[in-house]
PDB file of N, CA and C in Angstrom:
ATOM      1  N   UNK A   1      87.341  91.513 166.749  1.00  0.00           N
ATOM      2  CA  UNK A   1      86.183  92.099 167.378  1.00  0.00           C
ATOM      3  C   UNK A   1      86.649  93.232 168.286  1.00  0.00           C
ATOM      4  N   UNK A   2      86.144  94.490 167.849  1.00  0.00           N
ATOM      5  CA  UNK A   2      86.443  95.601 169.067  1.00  0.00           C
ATOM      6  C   UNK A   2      85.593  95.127 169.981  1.00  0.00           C
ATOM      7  N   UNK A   3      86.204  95.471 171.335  1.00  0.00           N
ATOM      8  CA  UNK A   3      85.437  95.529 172.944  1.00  0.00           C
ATOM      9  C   UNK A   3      86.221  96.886 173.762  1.00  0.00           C
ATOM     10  N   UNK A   4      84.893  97.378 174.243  1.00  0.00           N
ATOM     11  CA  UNK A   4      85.582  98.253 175.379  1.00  0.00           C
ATOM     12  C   UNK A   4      84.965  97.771 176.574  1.00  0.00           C
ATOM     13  N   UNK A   5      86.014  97.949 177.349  1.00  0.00           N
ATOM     14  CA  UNK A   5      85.883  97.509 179.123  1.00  0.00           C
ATOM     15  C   UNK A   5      86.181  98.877 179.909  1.00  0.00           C
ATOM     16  N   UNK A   6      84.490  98.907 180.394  1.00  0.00           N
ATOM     17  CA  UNK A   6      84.395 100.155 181.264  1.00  0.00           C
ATOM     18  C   UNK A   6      84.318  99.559 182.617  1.00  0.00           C
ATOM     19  N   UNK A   7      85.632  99.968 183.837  1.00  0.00           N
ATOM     20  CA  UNK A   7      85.494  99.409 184.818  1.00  0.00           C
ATOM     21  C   UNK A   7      85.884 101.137 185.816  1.00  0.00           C
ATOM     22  N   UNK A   8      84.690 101.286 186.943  1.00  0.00           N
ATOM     23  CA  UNK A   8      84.561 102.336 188.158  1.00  0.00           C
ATOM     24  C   UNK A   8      85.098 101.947 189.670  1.00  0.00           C
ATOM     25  N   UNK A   9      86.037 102.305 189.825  1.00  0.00           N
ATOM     26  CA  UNK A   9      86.523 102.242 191.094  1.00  0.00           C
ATOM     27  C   UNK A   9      85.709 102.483 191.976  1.00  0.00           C
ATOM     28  N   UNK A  10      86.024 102.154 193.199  1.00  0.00           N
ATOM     29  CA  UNK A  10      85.107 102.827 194.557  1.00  0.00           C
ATOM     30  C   UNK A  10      85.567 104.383 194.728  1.00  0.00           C
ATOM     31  N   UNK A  11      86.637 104.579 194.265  1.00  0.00           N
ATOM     32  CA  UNK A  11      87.056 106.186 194.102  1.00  0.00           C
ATOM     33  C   UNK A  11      86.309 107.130 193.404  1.00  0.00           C
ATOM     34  N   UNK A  12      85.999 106.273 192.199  1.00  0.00           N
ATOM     35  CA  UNK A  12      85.531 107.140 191.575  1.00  0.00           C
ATOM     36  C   UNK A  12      86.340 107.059 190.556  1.00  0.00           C
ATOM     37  N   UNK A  13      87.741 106.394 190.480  1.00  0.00           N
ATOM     38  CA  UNK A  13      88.690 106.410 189.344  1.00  0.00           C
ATOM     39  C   UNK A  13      87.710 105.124 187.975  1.00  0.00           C
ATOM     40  N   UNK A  14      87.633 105.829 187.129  1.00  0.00           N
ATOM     41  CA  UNK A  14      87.293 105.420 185.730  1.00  0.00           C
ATOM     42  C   UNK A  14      88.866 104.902 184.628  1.00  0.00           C
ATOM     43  N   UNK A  15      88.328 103.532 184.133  1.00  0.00           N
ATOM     44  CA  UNK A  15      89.619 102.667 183.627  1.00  0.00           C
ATOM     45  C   UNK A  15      88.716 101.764 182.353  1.00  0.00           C
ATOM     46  N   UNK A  16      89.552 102.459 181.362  1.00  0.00           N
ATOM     47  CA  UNK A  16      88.747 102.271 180.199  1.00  0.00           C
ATOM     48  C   UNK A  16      90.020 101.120 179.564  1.00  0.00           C
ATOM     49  N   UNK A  17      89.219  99.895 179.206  1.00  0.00           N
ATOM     50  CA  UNK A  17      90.326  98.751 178.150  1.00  0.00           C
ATOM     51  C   UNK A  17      89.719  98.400 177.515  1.00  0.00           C
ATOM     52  N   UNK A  18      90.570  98.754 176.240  1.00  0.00           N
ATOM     53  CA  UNK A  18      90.064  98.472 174.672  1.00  0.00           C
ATOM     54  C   UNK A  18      90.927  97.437 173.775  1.00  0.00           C
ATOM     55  N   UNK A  19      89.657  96.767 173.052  1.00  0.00           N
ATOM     56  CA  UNK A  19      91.041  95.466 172.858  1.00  0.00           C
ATOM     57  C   UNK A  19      90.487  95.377 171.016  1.00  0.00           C
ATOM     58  N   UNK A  20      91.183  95.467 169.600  1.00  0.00           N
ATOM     59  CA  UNK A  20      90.475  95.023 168.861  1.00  0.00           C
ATOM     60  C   UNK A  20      90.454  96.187 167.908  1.00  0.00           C
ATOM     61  N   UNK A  21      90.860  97.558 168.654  1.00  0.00           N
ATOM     62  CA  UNK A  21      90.881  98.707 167.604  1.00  0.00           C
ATOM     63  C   UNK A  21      92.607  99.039 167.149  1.00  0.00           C
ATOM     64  N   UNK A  22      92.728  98.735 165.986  1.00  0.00           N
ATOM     65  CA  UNK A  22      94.289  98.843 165.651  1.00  0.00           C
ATOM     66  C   UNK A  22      94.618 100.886 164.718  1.00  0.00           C
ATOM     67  N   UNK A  23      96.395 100.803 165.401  1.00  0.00           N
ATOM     68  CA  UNK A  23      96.268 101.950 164.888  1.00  0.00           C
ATOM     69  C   UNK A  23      95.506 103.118 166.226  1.00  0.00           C
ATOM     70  N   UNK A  24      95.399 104.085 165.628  1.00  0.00           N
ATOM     71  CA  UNK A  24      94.572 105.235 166.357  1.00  0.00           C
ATOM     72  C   UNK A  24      93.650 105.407 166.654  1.00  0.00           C
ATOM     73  N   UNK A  25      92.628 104.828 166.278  1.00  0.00           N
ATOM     74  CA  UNK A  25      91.475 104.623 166.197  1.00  0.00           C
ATOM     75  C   UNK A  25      90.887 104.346 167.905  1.00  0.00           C
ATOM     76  N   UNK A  26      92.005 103.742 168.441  1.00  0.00           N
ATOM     77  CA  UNK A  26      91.370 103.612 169.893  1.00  0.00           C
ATOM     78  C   UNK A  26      91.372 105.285 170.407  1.00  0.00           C
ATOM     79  N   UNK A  27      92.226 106.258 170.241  1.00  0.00           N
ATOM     80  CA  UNK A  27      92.055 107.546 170.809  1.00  0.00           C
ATOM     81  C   UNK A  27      90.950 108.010 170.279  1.00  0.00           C
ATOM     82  N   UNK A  28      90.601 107.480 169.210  1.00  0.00           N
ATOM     83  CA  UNK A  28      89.790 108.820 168.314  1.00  0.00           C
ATOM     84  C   UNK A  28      87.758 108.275 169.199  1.00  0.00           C
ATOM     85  N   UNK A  29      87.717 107.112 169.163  1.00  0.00           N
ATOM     86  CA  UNK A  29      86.840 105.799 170.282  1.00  0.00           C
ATOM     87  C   UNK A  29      87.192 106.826 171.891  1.00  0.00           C
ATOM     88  N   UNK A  30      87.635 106.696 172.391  1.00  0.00           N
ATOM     89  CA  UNK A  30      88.027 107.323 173.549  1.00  0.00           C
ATOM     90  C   UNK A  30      87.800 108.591 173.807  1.00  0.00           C
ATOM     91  N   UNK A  31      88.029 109.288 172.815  1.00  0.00           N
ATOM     92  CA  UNK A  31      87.933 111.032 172.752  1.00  0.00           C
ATOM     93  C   UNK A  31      86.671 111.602 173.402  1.00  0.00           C
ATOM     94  N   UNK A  32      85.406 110.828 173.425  1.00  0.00           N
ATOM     95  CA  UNK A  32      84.334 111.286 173.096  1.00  0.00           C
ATOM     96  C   UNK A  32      83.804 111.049 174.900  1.00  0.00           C
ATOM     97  N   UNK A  33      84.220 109.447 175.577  1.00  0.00           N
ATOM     98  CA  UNK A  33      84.370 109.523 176.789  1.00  0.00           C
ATOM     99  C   UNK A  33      84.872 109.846 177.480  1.00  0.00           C
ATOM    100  N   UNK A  34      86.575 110.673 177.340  1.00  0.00           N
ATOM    101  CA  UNK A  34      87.413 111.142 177.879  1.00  0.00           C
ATOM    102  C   UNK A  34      86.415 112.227 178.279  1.00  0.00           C
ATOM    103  N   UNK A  35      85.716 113.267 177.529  1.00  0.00           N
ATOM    104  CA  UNK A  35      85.064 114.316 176.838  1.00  0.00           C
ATOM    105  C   UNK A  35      84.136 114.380 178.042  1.00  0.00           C
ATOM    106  N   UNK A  36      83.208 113.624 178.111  1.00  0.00           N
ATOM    107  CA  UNK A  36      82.333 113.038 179.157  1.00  0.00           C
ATOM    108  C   UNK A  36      82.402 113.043 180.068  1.00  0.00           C
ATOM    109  N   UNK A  37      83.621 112.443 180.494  1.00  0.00           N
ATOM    110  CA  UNK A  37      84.270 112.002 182.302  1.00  0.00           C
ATOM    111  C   UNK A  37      85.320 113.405 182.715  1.00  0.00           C
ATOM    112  N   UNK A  38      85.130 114.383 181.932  1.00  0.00           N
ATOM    113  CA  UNK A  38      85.761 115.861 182.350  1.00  0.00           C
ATOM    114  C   UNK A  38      87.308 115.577 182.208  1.00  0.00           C
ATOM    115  N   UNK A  39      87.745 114.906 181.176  1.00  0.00           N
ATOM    116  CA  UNK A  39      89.528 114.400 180.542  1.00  0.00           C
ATOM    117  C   UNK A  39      90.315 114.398 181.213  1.00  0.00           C
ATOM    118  N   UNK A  40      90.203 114.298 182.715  1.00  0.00           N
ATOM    119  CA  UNK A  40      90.869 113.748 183.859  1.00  0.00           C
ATOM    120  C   UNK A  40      92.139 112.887 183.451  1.00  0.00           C
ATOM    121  N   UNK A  41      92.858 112.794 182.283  1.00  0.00           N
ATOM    122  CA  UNK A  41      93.657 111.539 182.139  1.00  0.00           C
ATOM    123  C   UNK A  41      94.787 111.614 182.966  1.00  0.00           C
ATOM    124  N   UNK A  42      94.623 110.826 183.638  1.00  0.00           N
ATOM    125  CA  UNK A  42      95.718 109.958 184.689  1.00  0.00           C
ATOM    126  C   UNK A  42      97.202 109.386 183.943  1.00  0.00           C
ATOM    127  N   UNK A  43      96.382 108.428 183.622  1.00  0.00           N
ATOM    128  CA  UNK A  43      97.546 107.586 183.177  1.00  0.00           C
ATOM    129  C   UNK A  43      97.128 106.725 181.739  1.00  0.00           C
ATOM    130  N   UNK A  44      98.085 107.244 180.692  1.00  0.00           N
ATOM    131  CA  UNK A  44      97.520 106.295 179.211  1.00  0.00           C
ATOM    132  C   UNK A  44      98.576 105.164 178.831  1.00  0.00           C
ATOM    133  N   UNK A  45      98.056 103.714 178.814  1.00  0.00           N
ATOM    134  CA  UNK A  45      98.608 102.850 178.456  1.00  0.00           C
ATOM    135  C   UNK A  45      98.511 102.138 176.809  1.00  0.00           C
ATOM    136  N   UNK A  46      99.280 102.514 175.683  1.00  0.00           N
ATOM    137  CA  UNK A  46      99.020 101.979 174.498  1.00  0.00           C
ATOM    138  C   UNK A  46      99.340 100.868 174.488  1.00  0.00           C
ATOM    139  N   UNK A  47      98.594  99.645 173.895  1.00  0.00           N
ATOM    140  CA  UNK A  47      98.581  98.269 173.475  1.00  0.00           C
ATOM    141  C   UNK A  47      99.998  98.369 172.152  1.00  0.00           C
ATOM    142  N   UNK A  48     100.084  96.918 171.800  1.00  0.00           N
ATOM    143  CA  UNK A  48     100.608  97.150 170.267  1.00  0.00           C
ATOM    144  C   UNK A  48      99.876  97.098 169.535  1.00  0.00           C
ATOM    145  N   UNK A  49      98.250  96.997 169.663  1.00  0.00           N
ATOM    146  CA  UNK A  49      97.751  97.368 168.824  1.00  0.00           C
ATOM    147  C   UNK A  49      97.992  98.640 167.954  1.00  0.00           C
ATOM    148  N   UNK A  50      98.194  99.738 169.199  1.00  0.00           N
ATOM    149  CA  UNK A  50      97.941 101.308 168.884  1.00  0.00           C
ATOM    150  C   UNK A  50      99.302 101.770 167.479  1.00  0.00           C
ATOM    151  N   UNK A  51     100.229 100.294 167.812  1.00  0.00           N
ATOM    152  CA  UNK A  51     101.420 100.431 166.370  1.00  0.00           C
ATOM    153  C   UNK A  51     100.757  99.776 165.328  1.00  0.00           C
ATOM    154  N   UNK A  52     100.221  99.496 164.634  1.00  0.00           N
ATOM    155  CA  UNK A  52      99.712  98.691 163.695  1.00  0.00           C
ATOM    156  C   UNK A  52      99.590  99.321 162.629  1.00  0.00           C
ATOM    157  N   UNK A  53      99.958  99.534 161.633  1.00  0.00           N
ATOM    158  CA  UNK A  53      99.612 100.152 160.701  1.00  0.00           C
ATOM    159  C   UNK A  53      99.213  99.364 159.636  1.00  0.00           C
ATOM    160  N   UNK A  54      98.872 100.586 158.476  1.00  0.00           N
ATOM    161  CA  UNK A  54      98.053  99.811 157.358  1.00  0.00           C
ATOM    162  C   UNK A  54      99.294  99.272 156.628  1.00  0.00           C
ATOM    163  N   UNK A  55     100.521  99.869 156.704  1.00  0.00           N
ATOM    164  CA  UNK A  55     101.496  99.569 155.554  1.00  0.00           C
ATOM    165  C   UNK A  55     102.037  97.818 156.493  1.00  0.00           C
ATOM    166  N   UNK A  56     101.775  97.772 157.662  1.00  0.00           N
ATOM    167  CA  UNK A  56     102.102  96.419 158.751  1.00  0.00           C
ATOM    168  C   UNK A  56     101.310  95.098 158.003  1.00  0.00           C
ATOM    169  N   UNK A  57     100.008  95.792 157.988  1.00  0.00           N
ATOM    170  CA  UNK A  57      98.798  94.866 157.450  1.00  0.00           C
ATOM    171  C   UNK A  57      98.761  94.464 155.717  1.00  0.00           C
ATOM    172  N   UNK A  58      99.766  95.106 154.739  1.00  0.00           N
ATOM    173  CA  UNK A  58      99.936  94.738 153.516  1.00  0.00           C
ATOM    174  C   UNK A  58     101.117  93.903 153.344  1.00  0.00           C
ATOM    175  N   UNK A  59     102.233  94.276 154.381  1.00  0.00           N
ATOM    176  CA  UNK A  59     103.633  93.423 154.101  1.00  0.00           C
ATOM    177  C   UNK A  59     102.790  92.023 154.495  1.00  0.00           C
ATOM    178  N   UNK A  60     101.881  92.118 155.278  1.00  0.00           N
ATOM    179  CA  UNK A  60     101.407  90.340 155.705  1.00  0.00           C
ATOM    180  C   UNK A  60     100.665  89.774 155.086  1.00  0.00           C
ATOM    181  N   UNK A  61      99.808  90.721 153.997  1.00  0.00           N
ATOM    182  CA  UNK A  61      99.487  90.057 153.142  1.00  0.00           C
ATOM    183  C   UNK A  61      99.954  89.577 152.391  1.00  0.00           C
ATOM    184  N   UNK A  62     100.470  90.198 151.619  1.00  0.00           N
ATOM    185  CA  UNK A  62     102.115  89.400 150.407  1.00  0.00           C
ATOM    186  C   UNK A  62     102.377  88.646 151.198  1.00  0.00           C
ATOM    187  N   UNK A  63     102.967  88.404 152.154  1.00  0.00           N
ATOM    188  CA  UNK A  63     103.975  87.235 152.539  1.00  0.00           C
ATOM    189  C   UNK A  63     102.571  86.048 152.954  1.00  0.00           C
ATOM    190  N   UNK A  64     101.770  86.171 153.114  1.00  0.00           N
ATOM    191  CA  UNK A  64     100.827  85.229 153.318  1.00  0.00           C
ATOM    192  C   UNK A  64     100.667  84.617 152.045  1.00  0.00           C
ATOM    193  N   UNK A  65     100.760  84.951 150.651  1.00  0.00           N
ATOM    194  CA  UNK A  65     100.393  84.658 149.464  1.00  0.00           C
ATOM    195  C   UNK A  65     101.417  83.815 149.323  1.00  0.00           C
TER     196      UNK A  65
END
Protein backbone atom coordinates (compact mmCIF):
# COMPACT_ATOMS: atom_id res chain seq x y z
CA UNK A 1 0.00 0.00 0.00
CA UNK A 2 1.48 3.48 -0.95
CA UNK A 3 1.04 6.20 1.95
CA UNK A 4 2.29 9.63 2.06
CA UNK A 5 2.87 11.39 5.41
CA UNK A 6 2.51 15.08 5.20
CA UNK A 7 3.82 16.48 8.48
CA UNK A 8 4.23 20.96 9.05
CA UNK A 9 6.46 22.16 11.51
CA UNK A 10 5.76 25.21 13.65
CA UNK A 11 8.51 26.70 11.30
CA UNK A 12 7.00 26.24 8.64
CA UNK A 13 9.48 23.34 7.69
CA UNK A 14 7.38 20.77 5.46
CA UNK A 15 8.51 16.77 5.83
CA UNK A 16 7.10 14.57 3.41
CA UNK A 17 7.31 10.29 4.26
CA UNK A 18 6.50 7.96 1.77
CA UNK A 19 6.32 4.38 2.42
CA UNK A 20 5.11 1.70 -0.39
CA UNK A 21 6.39 3.39 -3.68
CA UNK A 22 9.39 1.20 -4.95
CA UNK A 23 12.06 2.31 -7.37
CA UNK A 24 11.59 6.09 -8.51
CA UNK A 25 8.46 6.50 -8.51
CA UNK A 26 8.57 8.17 -5.06
CA UNK A 27 10.48 11.33 -6.84
CA UNK A 28 8.36 11.34 -9.75
CA UNK A 29 4.96 11.35 -6.56
CA UNK A 30 6.97 14.15 -4.96
CA UNK A 31 7.84 16.30 -7.96
CA UNK A 32 4.55 17.80 -8.18
CA UNK A 33 4.57 18.88 -4.23
CA UNK A 34 8.07 19.79 -4.18
CA UNK A 35 6.62 22.10 -7.22
CA UNK A 36 3.98 23.50 -4.87
CA UNK A 37 5.94 24.18 -1.65
CA UNK A 38 8.47 26.48 -3.97
CA UNK A 39 11.38 23.15 -4.08
CA UNK A 40 12.91 24.38 -1.02
CA UNK A 41 14.69 20.87 -0.66
CA UNK A 42 16.53 20.74 2.47
CA UNK A 43 17.38 17.54 3.01
CA UNK A 44 16.44 14.11 0.83
CA UNK A 45 16.38 10.86 2.57
CA UNK A 46 15.98 7.60 0.16
CA UNK A 47 14.36 4.45 1.73
CA UNK A 48 15.52 1.00 0.19
CA UNK A 49 12.68 1.11 -1.29
CA UNK A 50 14.00 3.88 -3.77
CA UNK A 51 16.71 0.60 -4.81
CA UNK A 52 14.22 -1.81 -5.87
CA UNK A 53 14.14 -2.65 -9.10
CA UNK A 54 12.11 -4.54 -11.55
CA UNK A 55 15.06 -6.91 -12.47
CA UNK A 56 15.16 -7.30 -7.96
CA UNK A 57 11.41 -8.21 -8.23
CA UNK A 58 11.91 -11.15 -11.04
CA UNK A 59 15.12 -12.85 -9.43
CA UNK A 60 12.34 -13.33 -6.42
CA UNK A 61 10.09 -14.57 -8.35
CA UNK A 62 12.02 -17.58 -9.77
CA UNK A 63 13.45 -18.33 -6.60
CA UNK A 64 10.00 -18.29 -4.99
CA UNK A 65 8.90 -21.01 -7.59
Amino acid sequence: MEKINISIGADGAVELQLAGFEGGKCLDVTKTLETLLGNEIVERELTSEYYVTEEVKQEEKISDS
